[in-house]
PDB file of N, CA and C in Angstrom:
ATOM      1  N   UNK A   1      -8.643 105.863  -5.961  1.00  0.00           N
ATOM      2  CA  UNK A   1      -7.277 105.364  -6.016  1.00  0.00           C
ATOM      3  C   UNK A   1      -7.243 103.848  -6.015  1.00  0.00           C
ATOM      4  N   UNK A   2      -7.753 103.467  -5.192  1.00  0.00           N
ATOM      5  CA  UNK A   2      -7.954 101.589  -5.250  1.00  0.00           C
ATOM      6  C   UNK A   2      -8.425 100.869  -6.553  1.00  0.00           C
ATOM      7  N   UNK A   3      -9.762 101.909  -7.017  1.00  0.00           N
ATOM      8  CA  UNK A   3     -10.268 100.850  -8.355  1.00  0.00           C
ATOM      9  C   UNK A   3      -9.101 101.128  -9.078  1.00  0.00           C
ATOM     10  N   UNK A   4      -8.131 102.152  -9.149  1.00  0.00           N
ATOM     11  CA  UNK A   4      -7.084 102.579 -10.212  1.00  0.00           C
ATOM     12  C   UNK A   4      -5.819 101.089 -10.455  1.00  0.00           C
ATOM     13  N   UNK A   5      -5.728 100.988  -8.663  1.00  0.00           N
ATOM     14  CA  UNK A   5      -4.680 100.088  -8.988  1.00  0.00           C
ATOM     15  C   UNK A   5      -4.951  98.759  -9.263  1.00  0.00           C
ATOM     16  N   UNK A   6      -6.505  98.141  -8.881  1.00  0.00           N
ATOM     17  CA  UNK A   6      -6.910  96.808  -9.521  1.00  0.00           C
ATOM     18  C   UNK A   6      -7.005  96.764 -10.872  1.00  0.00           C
ATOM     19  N   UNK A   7      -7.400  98.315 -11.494  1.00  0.00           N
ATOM     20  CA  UNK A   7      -7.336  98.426 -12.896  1.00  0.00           C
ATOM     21  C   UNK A   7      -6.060  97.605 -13.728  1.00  0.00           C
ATOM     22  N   UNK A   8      -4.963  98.862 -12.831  1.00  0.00           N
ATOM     23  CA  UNK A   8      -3.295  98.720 -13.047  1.00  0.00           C
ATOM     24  C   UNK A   8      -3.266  97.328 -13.394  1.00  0.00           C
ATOM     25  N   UNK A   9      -3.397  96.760 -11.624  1.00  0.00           N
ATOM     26  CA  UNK A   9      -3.206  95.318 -11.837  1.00  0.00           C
ATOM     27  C   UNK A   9      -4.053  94.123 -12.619  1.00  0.00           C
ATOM     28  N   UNK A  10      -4.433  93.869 -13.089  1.00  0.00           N
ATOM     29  CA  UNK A  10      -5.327  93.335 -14.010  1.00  0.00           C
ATOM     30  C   UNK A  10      -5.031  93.519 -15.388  1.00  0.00           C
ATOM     31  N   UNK A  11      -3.761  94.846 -15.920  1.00  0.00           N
ATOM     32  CA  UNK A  11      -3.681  95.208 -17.296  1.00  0.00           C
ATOM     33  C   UNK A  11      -2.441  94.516 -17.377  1.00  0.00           C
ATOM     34  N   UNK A  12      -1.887  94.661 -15.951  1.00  0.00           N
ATOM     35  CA  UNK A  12      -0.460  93.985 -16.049  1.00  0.00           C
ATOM     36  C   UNK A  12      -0.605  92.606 -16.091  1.00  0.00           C
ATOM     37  N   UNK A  13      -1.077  91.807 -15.340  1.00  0.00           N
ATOM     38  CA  UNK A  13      -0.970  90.649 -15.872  1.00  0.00           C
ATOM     39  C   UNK A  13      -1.740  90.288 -16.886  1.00  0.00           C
ATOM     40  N   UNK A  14      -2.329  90.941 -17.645  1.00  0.00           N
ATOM     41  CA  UNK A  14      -2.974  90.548 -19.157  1.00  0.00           C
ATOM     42  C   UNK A  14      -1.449  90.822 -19.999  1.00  0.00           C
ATOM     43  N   UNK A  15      -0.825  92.077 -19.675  1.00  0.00           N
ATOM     44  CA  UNK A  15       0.009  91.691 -20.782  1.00  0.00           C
ATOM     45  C   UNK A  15       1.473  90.634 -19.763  1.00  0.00           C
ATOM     46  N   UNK A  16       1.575  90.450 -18.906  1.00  0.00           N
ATOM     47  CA  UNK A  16       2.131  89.300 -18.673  1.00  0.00           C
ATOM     48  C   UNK A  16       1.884  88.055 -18.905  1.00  0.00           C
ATOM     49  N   UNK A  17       0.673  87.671 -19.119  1.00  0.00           N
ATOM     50  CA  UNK A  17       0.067  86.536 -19.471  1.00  0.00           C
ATOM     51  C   UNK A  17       0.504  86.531 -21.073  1.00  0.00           C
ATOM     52  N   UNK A  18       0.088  87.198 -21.496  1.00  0.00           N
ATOM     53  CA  UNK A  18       0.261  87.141 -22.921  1.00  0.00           C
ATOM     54  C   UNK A  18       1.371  87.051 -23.827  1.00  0.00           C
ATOM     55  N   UNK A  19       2.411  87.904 -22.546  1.00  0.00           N
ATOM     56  CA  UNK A  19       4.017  87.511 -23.150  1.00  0.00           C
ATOM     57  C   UNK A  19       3.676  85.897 -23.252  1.00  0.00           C
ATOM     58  N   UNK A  20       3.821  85.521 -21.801  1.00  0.00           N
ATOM     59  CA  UNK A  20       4.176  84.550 -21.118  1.00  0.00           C
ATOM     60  C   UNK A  20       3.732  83.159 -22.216  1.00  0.00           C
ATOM     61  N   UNK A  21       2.519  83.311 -22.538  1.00  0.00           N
ATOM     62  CA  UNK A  21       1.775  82.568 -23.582  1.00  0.00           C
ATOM     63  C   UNK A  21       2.104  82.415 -25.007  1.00  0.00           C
ATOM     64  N   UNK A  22       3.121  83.821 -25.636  1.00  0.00           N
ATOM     65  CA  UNK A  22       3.629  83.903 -26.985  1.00  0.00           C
ATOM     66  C   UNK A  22       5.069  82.940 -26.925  1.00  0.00           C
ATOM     67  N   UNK A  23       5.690  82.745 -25.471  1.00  0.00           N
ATOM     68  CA  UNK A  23       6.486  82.482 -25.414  1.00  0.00           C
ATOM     69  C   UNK A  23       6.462  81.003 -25.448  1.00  0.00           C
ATOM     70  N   UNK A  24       5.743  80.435 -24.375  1.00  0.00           N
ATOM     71  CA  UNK A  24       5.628  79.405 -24.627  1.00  0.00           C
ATOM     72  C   UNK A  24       5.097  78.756 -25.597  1.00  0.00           C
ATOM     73  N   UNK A  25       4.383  79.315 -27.008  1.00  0.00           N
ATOM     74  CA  UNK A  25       4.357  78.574 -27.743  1.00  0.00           C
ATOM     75  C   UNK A  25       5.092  78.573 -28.954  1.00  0.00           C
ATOM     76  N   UNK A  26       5.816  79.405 -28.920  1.00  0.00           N
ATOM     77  CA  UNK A  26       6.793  79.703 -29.518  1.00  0.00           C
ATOM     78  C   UNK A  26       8.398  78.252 -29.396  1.00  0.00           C
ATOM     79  N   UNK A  27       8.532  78.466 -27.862  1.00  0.00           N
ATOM     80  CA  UNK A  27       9.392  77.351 -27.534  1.00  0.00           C
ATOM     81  C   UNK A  27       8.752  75.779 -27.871  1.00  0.00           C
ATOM     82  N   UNK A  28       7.536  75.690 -27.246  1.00  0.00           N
ATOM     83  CA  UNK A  28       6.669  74.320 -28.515  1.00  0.00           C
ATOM     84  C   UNK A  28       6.847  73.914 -29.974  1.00  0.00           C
ATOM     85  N   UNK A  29       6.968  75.400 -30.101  1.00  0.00           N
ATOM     86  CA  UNK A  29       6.917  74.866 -31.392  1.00  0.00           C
ATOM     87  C   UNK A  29       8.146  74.905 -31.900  1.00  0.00           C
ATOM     88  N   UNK A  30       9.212  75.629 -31.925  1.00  0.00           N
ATOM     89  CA  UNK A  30      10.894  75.221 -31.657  1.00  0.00           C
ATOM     90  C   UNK A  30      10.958  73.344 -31.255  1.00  0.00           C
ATOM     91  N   UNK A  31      10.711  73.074 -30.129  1.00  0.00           N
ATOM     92  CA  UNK A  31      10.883  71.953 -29.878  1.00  0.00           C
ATOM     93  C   UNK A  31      10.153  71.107 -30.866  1.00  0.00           C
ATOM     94  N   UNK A  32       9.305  71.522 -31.098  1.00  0.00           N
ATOM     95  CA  UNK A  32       8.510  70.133 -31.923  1.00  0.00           C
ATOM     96  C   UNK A  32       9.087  70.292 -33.576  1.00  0.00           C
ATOM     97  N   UNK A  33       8.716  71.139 -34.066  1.00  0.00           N
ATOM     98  CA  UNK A  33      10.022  70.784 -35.007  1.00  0.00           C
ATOM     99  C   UNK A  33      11.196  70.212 -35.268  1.00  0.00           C
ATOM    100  N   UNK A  34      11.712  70.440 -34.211  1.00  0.00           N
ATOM    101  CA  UNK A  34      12.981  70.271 -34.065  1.00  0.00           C
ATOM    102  C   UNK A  34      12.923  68.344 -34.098  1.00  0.00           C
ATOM    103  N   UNK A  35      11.945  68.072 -32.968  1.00  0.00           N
ATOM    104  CA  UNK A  35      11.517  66.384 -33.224  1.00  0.00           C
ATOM    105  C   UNK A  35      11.391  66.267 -34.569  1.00  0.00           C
ATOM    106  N   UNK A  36      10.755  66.857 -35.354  1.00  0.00           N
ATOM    107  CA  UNK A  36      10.404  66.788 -36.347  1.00  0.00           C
ATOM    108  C   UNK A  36      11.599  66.214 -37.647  1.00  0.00           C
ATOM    109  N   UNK A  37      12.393  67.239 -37.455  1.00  0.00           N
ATOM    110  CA  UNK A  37      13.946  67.021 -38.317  1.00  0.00           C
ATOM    111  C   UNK A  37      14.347  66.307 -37.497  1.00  0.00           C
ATOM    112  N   UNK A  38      14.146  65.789 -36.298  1.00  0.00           N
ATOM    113  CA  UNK A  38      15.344  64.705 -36.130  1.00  0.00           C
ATOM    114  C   UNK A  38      15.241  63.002 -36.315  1.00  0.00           C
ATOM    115  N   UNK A  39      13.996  62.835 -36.340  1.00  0.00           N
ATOM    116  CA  UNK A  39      12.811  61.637 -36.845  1.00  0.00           C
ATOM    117  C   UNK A  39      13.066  61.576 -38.119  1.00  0.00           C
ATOM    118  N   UNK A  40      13.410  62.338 -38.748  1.00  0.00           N
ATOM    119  CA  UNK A  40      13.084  62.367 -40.637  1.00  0.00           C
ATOM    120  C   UNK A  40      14.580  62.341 -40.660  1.00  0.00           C
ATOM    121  N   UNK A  41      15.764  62.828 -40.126  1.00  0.00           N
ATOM    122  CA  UNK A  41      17.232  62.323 -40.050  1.00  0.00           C
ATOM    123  C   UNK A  41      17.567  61.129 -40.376  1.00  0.00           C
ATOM    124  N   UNK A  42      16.962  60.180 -39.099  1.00  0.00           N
ATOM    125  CA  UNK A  42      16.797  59.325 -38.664  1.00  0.00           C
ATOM    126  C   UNK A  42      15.874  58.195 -39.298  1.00  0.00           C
ATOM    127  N   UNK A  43      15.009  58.466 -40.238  1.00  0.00           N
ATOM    128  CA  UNK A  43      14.377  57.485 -41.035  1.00  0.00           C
ATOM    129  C   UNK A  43      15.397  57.518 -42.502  1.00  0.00           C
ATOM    130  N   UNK A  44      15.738  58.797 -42.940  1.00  0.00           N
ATOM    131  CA  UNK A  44      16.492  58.850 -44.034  1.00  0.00           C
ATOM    132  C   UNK A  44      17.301  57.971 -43.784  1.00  0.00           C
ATOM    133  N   UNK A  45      18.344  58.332 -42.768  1.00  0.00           N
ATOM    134  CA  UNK A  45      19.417  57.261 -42.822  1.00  0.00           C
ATOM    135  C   UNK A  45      19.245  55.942 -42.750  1.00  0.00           C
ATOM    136  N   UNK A  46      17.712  55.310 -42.363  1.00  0.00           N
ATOM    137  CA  UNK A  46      18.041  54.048 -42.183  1.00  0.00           C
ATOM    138  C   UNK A  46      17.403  53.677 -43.821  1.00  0.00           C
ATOM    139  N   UNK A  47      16.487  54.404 -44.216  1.00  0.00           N
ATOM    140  CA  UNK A  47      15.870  54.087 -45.360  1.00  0.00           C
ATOM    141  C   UNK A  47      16.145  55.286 -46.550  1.00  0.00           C
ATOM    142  N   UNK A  48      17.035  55.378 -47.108  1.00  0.00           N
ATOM    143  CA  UNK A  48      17.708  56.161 -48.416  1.00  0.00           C
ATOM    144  C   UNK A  48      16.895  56.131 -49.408  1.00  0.00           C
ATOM    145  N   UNK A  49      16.298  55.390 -49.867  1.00  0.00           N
ATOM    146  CA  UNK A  49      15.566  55.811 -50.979  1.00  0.00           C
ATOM    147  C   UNK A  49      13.714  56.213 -50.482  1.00  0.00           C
ATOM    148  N   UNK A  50      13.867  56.466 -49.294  1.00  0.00           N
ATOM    149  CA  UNK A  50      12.206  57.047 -48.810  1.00  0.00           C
ATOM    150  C   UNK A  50      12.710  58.798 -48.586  1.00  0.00           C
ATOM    151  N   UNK A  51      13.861  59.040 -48.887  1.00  0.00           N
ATOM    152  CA  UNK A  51      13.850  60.553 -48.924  1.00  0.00           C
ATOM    153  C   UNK A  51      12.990  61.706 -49.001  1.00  0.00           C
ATOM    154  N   UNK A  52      12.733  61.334 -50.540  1.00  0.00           N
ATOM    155  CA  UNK A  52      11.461  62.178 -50.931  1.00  0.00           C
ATOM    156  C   UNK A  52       9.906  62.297 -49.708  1.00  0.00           C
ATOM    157  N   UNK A  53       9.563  61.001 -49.609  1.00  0.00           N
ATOM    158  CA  UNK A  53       8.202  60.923 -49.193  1.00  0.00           C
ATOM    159  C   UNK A  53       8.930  61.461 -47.461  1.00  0.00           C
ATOM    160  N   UNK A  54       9.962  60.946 -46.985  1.00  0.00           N
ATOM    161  CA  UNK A  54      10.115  61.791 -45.489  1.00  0.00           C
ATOM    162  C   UNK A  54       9.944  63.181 -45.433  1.00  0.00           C
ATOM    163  N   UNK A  55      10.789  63.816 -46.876  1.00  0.00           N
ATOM    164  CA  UNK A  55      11.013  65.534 -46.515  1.00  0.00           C
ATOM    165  C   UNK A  55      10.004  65.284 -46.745  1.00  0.00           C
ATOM    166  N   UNK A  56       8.542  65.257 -47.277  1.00  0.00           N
ATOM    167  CA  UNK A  56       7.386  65.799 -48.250  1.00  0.00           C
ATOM    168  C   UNK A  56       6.914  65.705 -46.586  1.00  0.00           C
ATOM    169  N   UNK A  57       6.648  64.712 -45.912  1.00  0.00           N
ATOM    170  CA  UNK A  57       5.832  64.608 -44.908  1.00  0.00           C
ATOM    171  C   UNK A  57       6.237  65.859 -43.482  1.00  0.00           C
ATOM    172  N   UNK A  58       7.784  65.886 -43.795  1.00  0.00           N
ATOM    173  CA  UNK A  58       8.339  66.676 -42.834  1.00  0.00           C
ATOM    174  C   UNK A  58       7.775  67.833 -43.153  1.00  0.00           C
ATOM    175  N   UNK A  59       7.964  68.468 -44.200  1.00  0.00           N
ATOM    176  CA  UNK A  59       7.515  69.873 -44.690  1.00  0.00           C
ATOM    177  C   UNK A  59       6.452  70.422 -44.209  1.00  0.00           C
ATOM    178  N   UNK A  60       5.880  69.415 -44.201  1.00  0.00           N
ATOM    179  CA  UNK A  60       3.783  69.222 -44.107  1.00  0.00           C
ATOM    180  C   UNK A  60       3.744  69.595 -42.667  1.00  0.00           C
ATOM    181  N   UNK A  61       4.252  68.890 -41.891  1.00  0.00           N
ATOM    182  CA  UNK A  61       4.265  68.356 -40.484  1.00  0.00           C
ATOM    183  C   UNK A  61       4.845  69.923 -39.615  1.00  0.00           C
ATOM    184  N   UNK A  62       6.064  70.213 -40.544  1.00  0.00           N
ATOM    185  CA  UNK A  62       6.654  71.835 -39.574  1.00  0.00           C
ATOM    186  C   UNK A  62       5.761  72.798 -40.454  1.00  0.00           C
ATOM    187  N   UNK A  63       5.200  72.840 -41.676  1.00  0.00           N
ATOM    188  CA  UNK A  63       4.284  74.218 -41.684  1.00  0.00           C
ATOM    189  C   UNK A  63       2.866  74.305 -41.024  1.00  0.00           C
ATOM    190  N   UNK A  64       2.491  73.036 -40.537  1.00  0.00           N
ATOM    191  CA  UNK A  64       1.364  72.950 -39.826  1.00  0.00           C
ATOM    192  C   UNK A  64       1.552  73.345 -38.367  1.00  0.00           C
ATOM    193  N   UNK A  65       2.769  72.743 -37.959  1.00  0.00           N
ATOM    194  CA  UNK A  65       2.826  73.576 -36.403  1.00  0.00           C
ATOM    195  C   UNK A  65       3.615  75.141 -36.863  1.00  0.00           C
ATOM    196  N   UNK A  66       4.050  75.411 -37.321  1.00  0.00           N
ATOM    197  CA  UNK A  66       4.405  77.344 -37.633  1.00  0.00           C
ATOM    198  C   UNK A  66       3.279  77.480 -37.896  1.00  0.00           C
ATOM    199  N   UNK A  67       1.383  77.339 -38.886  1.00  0.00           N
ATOM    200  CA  UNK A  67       0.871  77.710 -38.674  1.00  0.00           C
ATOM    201  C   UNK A  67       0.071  77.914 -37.306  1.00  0.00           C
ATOM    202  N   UNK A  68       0.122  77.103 -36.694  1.00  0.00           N
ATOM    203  CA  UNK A  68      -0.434  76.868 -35.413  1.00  0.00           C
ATOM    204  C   UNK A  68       0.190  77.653 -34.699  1.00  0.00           C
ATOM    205  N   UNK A  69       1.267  77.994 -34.518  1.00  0.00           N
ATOM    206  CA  UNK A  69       2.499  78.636 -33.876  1.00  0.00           C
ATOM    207  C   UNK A  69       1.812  80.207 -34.134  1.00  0.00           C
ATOM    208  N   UNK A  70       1.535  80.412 -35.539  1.00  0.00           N
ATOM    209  CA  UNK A  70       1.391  81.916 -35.925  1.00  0.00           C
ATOM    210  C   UNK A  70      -0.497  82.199 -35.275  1.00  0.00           C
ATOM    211  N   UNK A  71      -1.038  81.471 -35.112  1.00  0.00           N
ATOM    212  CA  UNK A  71      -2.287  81.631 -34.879  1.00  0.00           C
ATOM    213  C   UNK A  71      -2.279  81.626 -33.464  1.00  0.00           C
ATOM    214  N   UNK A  72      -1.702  80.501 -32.582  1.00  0.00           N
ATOM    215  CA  UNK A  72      -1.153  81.146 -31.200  1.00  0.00           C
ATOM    216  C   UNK A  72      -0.611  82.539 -30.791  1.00  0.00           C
ATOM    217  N   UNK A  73       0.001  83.025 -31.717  1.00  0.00           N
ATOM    218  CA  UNK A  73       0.749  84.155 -31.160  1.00  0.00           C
ATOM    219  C   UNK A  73      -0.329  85.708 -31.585  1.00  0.00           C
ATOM    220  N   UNK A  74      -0.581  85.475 -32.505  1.00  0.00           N
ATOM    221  CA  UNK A  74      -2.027  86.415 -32.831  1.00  0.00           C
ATOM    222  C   UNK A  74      -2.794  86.401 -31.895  1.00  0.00           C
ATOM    223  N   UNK A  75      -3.123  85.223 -30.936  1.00  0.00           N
ATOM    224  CA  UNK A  75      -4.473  85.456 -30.426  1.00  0.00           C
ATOM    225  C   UNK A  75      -3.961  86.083 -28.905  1.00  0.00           C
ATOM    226  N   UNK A  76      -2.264  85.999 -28.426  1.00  0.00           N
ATOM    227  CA  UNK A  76      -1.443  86.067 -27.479  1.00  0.00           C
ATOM    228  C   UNK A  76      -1.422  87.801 -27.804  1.00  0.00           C
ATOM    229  N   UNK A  77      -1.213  88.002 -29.223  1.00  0.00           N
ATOM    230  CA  UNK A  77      -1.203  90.001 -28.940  1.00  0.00           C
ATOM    231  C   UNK A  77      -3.095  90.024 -29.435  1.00  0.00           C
ATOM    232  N   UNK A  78      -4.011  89.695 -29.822  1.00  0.00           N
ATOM    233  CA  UNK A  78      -4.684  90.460 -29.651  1.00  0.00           C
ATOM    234  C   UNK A  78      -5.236  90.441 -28.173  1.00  0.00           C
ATOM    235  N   UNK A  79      -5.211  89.106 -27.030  1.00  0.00           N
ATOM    236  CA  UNK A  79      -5.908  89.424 -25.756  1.00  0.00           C
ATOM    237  C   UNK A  79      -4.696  90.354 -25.145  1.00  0.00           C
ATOM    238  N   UNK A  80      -3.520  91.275 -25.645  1.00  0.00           N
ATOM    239  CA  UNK A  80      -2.762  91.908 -25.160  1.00  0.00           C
ATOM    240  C   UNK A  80      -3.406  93.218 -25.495  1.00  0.00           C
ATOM    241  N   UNK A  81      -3.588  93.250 -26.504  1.00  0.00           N
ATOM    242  CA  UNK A  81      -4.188  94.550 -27.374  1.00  0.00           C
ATOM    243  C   UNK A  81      -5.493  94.640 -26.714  1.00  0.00           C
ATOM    244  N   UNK A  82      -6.036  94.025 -26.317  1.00  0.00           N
ATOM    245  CA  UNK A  82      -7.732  94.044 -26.059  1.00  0.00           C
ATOM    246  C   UNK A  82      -7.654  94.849 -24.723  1.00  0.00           C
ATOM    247  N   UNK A  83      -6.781  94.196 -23.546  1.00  0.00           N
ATOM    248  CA  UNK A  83      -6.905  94.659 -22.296  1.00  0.00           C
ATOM    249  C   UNK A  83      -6.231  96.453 -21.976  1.00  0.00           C
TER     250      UNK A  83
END
């Protein structure tokens, strides 16, 4: 009965951890984007004709953290899946 419930406990916080971990990088990466568009707002308006080269850099800048974002969260369900 005892090894059962260290078992228990040990599965539970693997998948608590793992929420806990999808979540927070999830909200990272919400936030940092979000810097992201508001920096490139903020350069547009002061500089109008750098449009182009801001979105181009912005684009770059939020699919690199969503990839990062998506590779975080994979590795968040497979140590969920594993335990």
């Amino acid at each position: 009965m005892l090894a059962t419930l260290a078992e228990l406990t040990n599965t539970a916080f693997a998948y608590i951890s793992a929420g806990v971990g999808a979540g927070l990088v999830t909200i990272g990466a919400g936030i940092g984007i979000g810097s992201i568009a508001s920096k490139a707002m903020e350069g547009i308006a002061r500089q109008p004709e750098a449009t182009g080269k801001i979105q181009t850099a912005m684009i770059i800048s939020a699919a690199l953290i969503e990839g990062i974002d998506l590779l975080c969260s994979v590795i968040c369900l497979l140590l969920n899946l594993k335990s």
